[in-house]
PDB file of N, CA and C in Angstrom:
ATOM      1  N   UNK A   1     -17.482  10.003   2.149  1.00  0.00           N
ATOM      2  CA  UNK A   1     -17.144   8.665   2.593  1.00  0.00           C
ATOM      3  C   UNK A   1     -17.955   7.669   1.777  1.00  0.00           C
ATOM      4  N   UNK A   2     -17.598   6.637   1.652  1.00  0.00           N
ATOM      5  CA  UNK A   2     -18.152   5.878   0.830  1.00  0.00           C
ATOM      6  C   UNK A   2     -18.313   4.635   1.833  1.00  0.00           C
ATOM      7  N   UNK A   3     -19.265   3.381   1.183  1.00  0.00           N
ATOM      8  CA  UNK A   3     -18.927   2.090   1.917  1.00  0.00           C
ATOM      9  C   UNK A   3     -18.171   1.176   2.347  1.00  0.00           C
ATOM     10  N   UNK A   4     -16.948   1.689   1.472  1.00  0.00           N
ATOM     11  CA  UNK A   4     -15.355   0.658   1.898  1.00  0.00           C
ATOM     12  C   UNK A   4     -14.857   1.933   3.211  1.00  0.00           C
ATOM     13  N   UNK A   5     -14.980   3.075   3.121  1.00  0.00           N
ATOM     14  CA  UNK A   5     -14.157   4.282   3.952  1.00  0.00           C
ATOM     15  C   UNK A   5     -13.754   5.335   3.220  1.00  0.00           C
ATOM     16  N   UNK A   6     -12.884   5.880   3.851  1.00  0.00           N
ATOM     17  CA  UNK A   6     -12.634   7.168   3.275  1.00  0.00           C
ATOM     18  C   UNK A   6     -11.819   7.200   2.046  1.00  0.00           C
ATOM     19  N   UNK A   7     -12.060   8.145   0.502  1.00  0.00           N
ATOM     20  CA  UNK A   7     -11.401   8.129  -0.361  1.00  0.00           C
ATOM     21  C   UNK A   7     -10.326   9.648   0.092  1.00  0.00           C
ATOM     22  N   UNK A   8      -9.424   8.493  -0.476  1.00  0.00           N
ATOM     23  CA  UNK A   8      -8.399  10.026  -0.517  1.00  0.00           C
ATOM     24  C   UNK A   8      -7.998  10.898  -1.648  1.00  0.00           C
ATOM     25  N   UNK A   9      -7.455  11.722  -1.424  1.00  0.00           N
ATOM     26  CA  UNK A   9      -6.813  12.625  -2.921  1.00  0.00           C
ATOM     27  C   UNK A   9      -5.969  12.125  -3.855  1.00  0.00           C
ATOM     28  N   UNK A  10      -5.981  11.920  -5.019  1.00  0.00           N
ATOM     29  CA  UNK A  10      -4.863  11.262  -6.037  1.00  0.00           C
ATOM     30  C   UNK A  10      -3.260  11.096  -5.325  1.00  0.00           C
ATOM     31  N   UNK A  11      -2.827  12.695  -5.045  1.00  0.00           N
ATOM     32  CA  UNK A  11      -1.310  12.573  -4.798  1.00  0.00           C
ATOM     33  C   UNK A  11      -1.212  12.085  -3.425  1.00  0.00           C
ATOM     34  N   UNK A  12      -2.071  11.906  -2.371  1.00  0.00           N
ATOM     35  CA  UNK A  12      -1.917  10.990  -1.138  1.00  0.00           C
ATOM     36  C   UNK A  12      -1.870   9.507  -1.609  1.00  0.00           C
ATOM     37  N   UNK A  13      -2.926   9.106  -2.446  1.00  0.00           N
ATOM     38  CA  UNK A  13      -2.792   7.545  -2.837  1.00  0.00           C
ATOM     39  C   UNK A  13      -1.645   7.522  -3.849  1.00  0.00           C
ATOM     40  N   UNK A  14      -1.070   8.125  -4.488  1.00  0.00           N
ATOM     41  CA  UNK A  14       0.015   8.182  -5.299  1.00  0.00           C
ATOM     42  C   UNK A  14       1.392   7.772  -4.279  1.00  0.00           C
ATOM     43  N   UNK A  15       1.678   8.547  -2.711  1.00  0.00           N
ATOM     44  CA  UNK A  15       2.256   8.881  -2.244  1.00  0.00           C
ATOM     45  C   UNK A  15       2.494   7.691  -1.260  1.00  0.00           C
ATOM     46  N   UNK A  16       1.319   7.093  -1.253  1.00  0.00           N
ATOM     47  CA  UNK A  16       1.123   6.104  -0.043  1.00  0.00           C
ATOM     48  C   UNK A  16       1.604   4.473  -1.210  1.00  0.00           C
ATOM     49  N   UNK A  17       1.032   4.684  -2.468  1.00  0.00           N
ATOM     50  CA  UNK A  17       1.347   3.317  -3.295  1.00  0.00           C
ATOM     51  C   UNK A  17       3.058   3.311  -3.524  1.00  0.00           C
ATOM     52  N   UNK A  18       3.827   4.525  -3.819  1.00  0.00           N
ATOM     53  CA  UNK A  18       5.326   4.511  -4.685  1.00  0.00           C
ATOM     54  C   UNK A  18       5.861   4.578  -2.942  1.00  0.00           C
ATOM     55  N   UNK A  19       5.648   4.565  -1.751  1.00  0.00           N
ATOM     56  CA  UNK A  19       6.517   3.980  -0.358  1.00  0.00           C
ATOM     57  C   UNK A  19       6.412   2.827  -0.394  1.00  0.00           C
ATOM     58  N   UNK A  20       4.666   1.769  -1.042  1.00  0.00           N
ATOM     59  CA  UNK A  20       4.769   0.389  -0.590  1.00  0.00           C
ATOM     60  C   UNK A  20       5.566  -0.186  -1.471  1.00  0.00           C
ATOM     61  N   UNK A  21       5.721   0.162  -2.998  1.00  0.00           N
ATOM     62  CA  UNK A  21       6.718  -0.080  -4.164  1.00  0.00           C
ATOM     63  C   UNK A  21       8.045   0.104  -3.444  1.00  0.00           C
ATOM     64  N   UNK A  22       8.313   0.829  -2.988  1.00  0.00           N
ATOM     65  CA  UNK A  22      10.136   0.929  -2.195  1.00  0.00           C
ATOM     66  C   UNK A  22      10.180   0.271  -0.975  1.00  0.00           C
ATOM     67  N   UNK A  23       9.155   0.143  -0.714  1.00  0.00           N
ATOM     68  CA  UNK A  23       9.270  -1.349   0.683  1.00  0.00           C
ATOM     69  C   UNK A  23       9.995  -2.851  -0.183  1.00  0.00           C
ATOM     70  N   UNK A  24       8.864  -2.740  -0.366  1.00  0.00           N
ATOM     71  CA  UNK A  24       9.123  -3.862  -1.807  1.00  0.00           C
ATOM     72  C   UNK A  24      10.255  -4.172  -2.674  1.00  0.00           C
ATOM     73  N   UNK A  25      10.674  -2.918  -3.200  1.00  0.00           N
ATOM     74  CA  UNK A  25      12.014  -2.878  -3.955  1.00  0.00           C
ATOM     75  C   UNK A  25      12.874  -2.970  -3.288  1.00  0.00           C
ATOM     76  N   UNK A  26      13.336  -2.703  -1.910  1.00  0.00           N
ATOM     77  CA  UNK A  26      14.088  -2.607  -1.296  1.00  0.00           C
ATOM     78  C   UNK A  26      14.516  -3.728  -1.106  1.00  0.00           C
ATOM     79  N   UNK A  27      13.276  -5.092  -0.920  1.00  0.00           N
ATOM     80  CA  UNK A  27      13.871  -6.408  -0.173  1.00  0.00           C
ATOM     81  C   UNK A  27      13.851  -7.063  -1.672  1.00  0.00           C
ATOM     82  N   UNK A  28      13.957  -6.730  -2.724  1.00  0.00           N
ATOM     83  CA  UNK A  28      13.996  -7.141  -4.179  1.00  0.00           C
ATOM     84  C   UNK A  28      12.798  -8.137  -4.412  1.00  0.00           C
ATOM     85  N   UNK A  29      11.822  -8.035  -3.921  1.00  0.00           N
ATOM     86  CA  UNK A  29      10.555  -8.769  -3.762  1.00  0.00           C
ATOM     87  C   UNK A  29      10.046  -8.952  -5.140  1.00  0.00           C
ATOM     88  N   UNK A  30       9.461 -10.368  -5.550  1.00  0.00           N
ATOM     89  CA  UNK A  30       8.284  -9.892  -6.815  1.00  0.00           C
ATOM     90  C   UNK A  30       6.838  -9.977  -5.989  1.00  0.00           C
ATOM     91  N   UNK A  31       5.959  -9.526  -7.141  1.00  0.00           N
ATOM     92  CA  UNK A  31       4.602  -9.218  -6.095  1.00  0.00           C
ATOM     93  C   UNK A  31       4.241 -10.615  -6.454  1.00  0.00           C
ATOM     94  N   UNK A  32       4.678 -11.532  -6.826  1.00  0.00           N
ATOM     95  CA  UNK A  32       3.616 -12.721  -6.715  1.00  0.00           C
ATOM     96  C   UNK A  32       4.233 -13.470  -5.697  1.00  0.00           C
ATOM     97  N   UNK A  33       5.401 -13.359  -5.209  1.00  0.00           N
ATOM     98  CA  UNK A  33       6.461 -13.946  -3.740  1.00  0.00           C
ATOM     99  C   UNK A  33       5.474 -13.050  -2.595  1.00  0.00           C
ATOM    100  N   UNK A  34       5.324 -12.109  -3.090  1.00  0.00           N
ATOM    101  CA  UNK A  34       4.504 -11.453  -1.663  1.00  0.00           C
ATOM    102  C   UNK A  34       2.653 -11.184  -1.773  1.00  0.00           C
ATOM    103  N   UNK A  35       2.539 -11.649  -2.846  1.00  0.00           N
ATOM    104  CA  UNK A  35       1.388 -12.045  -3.073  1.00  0.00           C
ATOM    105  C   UNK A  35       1.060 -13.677  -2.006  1.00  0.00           C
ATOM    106  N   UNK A  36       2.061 -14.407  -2.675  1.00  0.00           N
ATOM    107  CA  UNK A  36       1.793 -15.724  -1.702  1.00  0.00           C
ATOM    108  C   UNK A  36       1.852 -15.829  -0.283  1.00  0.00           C
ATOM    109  N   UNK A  37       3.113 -15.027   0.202  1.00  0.00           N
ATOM    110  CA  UNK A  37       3.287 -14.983   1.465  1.00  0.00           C
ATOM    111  C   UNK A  37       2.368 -13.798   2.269  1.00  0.00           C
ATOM    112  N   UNK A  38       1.734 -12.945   2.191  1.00  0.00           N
ATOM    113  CA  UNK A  38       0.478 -12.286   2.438  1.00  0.00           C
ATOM    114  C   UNK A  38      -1.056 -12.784   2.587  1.00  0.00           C
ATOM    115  N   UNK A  39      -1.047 -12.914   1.367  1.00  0.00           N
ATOM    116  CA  UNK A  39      -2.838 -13.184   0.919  1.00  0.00           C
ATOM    117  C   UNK A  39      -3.416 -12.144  -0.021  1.00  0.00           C
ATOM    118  N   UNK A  40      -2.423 -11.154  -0.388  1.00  0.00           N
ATOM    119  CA  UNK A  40      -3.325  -9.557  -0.857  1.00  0.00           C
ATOM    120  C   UNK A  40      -3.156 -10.165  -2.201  1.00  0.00           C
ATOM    121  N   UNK A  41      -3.962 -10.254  -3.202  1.00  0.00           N
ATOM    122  CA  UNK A  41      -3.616 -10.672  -4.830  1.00  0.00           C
ATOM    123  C   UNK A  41      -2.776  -9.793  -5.224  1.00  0.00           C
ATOM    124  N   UNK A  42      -2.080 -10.079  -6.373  1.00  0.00           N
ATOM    125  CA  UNK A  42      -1.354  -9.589  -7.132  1.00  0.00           C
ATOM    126  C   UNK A  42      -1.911  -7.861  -7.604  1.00  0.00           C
ATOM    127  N   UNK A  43      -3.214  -7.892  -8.380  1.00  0.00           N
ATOM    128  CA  UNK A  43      -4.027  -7.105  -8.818  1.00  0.00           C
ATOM    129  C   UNK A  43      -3.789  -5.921  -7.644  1.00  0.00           C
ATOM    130  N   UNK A  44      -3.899  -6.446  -6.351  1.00  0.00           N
ATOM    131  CA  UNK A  44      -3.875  -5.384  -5.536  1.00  0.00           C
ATOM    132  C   UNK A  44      -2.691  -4.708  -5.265  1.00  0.00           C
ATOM    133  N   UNK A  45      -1.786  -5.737  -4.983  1.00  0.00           N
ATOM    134  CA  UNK A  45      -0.330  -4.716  -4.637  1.00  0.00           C
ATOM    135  C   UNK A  45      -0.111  -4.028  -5.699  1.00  0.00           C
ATOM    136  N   UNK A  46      -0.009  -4.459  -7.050  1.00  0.00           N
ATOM    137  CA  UNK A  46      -0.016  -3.529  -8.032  1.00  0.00           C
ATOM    138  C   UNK A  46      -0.880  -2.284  -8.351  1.00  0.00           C
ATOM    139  N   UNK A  47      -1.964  -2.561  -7.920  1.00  0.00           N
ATOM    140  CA  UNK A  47      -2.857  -1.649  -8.000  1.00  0.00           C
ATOM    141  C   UNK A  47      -2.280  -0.142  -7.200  1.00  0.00           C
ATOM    142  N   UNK A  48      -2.640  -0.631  -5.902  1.00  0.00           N
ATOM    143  CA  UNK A  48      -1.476   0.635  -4.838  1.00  0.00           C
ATOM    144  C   UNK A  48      -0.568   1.022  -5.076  1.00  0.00           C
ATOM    145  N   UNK A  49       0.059   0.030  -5.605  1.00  0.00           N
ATOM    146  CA  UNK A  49       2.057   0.280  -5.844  1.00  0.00           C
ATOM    147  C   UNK A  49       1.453   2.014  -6.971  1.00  0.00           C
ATOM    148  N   UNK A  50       0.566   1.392  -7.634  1.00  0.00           N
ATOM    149  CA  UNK A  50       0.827   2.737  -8.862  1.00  0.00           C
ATOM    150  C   UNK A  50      -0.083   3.539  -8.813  1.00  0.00           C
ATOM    151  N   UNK A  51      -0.805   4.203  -7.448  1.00  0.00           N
ATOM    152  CA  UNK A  51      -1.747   4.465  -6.961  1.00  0.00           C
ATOM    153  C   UNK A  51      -3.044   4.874  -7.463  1.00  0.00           C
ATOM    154  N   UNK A  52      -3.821   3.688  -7.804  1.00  0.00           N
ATOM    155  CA  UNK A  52      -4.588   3.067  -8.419  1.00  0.00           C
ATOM    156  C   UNK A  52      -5.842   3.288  -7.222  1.00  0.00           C
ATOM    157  N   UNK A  53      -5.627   2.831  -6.399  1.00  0.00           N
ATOM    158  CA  UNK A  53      -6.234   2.833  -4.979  1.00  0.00           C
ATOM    159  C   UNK A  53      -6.119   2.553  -4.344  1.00  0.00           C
ATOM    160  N   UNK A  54      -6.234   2.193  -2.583  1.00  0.00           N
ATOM    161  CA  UNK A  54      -5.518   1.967  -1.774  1.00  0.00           C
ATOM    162  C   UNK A  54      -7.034   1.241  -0.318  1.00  0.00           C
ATOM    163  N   UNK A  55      -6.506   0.130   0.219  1.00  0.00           N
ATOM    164  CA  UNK A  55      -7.438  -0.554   0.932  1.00  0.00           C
ATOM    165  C   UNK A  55      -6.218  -0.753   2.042  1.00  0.00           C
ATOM    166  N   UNK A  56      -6.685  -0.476   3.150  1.00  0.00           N
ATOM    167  CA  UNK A  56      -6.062  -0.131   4.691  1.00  0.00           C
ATOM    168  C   UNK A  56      -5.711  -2.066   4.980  1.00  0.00           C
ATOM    169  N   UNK A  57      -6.843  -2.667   4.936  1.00  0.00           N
ATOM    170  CA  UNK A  57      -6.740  -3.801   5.443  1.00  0.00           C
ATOM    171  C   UNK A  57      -5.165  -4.578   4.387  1.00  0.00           C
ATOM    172  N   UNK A  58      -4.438  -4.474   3.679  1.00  0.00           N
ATOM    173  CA  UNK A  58      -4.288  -4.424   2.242  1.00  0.00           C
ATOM    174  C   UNK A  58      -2.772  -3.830   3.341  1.00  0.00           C
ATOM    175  N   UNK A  59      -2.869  -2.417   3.310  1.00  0.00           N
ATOM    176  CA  UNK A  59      -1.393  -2.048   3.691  1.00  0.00           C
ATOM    177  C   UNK A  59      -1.511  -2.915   4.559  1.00  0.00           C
ATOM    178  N   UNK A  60      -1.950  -2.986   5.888  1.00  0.00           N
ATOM    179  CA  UNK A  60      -1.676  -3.217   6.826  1.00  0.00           C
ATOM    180  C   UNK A  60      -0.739  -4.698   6.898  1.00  0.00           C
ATOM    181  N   UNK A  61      -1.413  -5.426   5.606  1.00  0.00           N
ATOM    182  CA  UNK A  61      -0.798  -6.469   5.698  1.00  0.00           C
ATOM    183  C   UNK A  61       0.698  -6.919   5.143  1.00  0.00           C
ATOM    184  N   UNK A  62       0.493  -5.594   4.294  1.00  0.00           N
ATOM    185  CA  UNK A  62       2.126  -5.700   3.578  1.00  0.00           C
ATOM    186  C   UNK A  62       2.838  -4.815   4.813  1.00  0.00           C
ATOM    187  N   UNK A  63       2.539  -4.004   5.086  1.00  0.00           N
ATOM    188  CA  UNK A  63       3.634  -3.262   5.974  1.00  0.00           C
ATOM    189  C   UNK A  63       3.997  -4.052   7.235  1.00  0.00           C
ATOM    190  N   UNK A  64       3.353  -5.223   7.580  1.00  0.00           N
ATOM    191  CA  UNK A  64       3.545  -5.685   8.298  1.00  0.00           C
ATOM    192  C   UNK A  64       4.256  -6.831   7.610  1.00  0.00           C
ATOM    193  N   UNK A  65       4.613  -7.565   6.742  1.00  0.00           N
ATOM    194  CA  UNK A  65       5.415  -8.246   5.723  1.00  0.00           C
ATOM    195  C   UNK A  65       6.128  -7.778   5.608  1.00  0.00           C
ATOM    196  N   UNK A  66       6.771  -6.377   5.454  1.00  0.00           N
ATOM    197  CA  UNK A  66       7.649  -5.573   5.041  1.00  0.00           C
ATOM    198  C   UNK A  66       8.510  -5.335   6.128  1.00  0.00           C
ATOM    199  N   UNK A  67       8.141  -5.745   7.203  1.00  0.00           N
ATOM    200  CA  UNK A  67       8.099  -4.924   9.022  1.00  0.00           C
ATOM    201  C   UNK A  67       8.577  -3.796   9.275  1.00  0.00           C
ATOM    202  N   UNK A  68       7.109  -2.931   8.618  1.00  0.00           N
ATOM    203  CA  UNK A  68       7.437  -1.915   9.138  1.00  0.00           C
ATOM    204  C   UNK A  68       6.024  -1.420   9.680  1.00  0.00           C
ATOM    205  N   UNK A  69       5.571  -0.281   9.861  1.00  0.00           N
ATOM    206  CA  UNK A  69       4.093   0.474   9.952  1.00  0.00           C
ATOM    207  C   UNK A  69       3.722   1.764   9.390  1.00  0.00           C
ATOM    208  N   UNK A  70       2.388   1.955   9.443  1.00  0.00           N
ATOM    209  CA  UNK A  70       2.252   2.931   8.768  1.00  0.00           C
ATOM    210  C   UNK A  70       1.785   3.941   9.783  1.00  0.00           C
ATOM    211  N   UNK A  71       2.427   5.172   9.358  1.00  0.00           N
ATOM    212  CA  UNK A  71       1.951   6.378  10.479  1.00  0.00           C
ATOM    213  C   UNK A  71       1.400   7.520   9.759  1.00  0.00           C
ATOM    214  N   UNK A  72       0.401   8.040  10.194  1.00  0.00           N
ATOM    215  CA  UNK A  72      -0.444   9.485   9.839  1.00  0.00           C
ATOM    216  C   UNK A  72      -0.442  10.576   9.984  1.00  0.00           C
ATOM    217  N   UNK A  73       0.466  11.278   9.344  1.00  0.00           N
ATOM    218  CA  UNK A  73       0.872  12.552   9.969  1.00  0.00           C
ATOM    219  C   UNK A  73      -0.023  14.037   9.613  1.00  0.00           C
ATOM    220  N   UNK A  74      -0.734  14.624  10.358  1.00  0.00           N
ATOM    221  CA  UNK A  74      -1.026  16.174  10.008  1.00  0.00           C
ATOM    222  C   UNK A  74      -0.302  16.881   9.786  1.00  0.00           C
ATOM    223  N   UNK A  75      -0.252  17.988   8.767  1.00  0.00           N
ATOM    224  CA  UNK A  75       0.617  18.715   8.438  1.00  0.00           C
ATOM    225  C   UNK A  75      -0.052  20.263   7.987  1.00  0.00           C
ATOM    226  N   UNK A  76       0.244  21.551   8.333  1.00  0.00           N
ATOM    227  CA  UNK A  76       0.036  22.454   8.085  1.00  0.00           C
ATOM    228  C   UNK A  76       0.456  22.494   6.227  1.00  0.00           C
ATOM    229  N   UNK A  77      -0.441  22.936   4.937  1.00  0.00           N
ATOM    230  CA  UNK A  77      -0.615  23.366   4.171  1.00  0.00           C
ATOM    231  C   UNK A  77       0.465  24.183   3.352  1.00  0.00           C
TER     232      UNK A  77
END
């Protein structure tokens, strides 16, 4: 764990950035239209979109822009 929280594995942040990219694509969004209407900079949605890294406070705010949520699923291996 680090001081921001927990880091995750490449293909989870990979996995979690190319859903917020198809949120996004879906409503034909550019990231600086949802840059403005958010607050998250540009730098960041892009950043996630190409899973770069990923900050909770950050989804939370696009998925909620997006209206949708994010859910955590366990999964057997």
């Amino acid at each position: 764990m680090t001081k921001k929280g927990f880091l995750l594995d490449r293909e989870t942040t990979r996995q979690i950035g190319h859903e917020l990219w198809k949120m996004r694509d879906e409503k034909r969004l550019y990231i600086r239209h949802v840059e403005k209407q958010t607050g998250v900079p540009a730098y960041v949605i892009e950043g996630m979109e190409i899973g770069k890294f990923i900050q909770y406070g950050s989804i939370r705010k696009l998925t909620n822009f997006y209206g949708k949520k994010m859910r955590i699923v366990f999964e057997e291996p």
